[in-house]
Protein backbone atom coordinates (compact mmCIF):
# COMPACT_ATOMS: atom_id res chain seq x y z
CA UNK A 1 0.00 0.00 0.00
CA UNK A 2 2.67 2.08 0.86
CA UNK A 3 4.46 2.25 -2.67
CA UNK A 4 1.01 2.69 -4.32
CA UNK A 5 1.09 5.66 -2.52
CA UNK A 6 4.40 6.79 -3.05
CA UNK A 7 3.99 6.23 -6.77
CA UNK A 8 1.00 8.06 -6.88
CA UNK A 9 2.98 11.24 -5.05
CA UNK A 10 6.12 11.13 -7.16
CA UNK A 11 3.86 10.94 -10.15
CA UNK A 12 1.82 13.97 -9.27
CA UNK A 13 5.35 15.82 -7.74
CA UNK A 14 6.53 15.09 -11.66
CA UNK A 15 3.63 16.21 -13.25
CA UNK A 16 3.50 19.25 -11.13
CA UNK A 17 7.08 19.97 -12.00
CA UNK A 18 6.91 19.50 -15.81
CA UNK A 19 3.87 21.83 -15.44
CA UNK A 20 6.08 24.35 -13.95
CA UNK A 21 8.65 24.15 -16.48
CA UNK A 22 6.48 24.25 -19.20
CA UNK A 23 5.37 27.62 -18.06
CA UNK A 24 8.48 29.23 -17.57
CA UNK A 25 10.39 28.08 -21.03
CA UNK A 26 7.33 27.94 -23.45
CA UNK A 27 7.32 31.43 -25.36
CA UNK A 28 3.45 32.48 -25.53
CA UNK A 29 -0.09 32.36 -23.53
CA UNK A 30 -1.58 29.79 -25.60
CA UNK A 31 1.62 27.28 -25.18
CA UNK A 32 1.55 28.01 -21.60
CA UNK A 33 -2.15 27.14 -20.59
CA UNK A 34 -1.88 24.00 -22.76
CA UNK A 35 1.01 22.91 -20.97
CA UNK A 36 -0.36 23.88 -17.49
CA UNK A 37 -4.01 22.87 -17.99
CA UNK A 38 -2.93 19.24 -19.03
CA UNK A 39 -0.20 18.49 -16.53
CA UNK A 40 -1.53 20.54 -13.44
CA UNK A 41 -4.59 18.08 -13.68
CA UNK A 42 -2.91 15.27 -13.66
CA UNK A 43 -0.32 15.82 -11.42
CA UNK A 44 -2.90 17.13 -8.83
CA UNK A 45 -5.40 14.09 -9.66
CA UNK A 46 -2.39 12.03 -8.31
CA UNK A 47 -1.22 13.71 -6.17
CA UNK A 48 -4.87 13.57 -4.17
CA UNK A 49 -4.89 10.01 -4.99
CA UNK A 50 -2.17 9.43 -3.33
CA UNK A 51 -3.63 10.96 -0.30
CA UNK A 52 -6.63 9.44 -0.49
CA UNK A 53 -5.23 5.98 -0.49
CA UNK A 54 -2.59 6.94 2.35
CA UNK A 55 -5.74 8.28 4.43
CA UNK A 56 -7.65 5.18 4.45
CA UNK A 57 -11.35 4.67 4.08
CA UNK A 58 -12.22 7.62 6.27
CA UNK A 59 -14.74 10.71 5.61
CA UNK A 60 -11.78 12.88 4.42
CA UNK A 61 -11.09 10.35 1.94
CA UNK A 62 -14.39 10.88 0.37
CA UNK A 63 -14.48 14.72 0.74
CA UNK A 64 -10.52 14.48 -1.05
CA UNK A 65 -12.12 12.42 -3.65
CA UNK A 66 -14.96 14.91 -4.24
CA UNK A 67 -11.89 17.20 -4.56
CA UNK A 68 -10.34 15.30 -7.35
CA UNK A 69 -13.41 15.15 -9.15
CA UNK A 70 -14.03 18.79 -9.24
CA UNK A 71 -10.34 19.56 -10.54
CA UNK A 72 -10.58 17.06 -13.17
CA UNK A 73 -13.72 18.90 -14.06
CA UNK A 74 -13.31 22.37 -13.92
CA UNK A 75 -9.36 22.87 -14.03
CA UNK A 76 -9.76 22.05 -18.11
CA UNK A 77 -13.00 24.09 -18.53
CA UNK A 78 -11.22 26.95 -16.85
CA UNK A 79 -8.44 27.14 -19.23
CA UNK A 80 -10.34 26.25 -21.69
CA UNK A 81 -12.46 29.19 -21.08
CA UNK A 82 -9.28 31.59 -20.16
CA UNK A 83 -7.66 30.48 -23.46
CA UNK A 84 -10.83 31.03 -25.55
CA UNK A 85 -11.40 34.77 -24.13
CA UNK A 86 -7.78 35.37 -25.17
CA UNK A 87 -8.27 34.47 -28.53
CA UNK A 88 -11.66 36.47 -28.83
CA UNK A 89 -10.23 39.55 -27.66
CA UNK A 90 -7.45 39.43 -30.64
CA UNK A 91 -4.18 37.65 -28.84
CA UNK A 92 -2.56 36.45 -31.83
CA UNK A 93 -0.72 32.99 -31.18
CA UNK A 94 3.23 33.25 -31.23
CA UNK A 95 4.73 32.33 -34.73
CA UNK A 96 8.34 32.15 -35.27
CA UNK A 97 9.65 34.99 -37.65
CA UNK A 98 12.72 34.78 -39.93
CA UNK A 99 14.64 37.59 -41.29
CA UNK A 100 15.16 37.76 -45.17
CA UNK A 101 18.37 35.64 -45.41
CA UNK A 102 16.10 33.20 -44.10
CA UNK A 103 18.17 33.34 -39.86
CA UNK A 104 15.79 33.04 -36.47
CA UNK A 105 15.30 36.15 -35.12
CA UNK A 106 17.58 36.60 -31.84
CA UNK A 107 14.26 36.77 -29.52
CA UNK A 108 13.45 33.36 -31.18
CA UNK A 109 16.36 31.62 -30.18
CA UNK A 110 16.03 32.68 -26.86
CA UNK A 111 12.51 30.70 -27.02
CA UNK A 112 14.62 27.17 -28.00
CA UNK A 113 13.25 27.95 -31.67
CA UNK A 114 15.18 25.90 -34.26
CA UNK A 115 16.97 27.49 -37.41
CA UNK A 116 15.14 26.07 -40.67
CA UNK A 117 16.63 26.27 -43.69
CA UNK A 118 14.99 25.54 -47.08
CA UNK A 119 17.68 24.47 -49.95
C-alpha cells in the first residue's frame, strides 16, 4: 500500500514539476495554458490520490475524492475558457519569424526555436 502511494505522489510531484517548467520556457499564452491545464490536472489528480489511499477509508477520503473530481472537471474548462477569451479579444498565437536571409530572429532563439533552412 505504501508504494502505491508513493507512486502516486512522485507521479503527481513530476507532473507538477513539468507543469512548472512548461510555463516558464514555453514562449506564448496559448503554449503556456496548454502545458499547465494538461499536466496541473494530472499531477494534482495524483497527487490527491495518493492521499486518499494513504488516508484510508475515512470521511476525508471521500471529501478528497470529491476534490479530485471537481479539478478534473473544472481545471480544463477553466483554461479552456481563459484560453478562448484570449483568442476572442485578438491575442494572436506566437509564430516564429525569420529575417530575409532566411536566420531566427535573436528573440526566437532565446525561445529554444530551431533554425530552418529551405535548400
Amino acid at each position: 500500500m505504501l508504494v502505491l502511494v508513493i507512486a502516486l505522489m512522485l507521479g503527481g510531484a513530476f507532473f507538477l514539476t513539468v507543469s512548472a517548467i512548461g510555463l516558464l520556457r514555453l514562449p506564448d499564452f496559448y503554449a503556456r495554458t496548454h502545458a499547465v491545464g494538461k499536466s496541473e490536472t494530472l499531477g494534482t489528480i495524483l497527487l490527491l490520490s495518493g492521499l486518499a489511499v494513504y488516508n484510508g477509508w475515512e470521511l476525508s477520503t471521500l471529501k478528497i475524492l470529491f476534490i479530485s473530481g471537481f479539478v478534473l472537471i473544472a481545471n480544463p474548462t477553466a483554461t479552456h475558457a481563459i484560453s478562448r477569451a484570449a483568442f476572442r479579444s485578438g491575442l494572436q498565437p506566437w509564430t516564429r519569424k525569420k529575417k530575409n536571409n532566411g536566420e531566427v530572429n535573436k528573440s526566437d532563439k532565446q525561445h529554444g526555436a530551431k533554425l530552418e533552412r529551405k535548400g
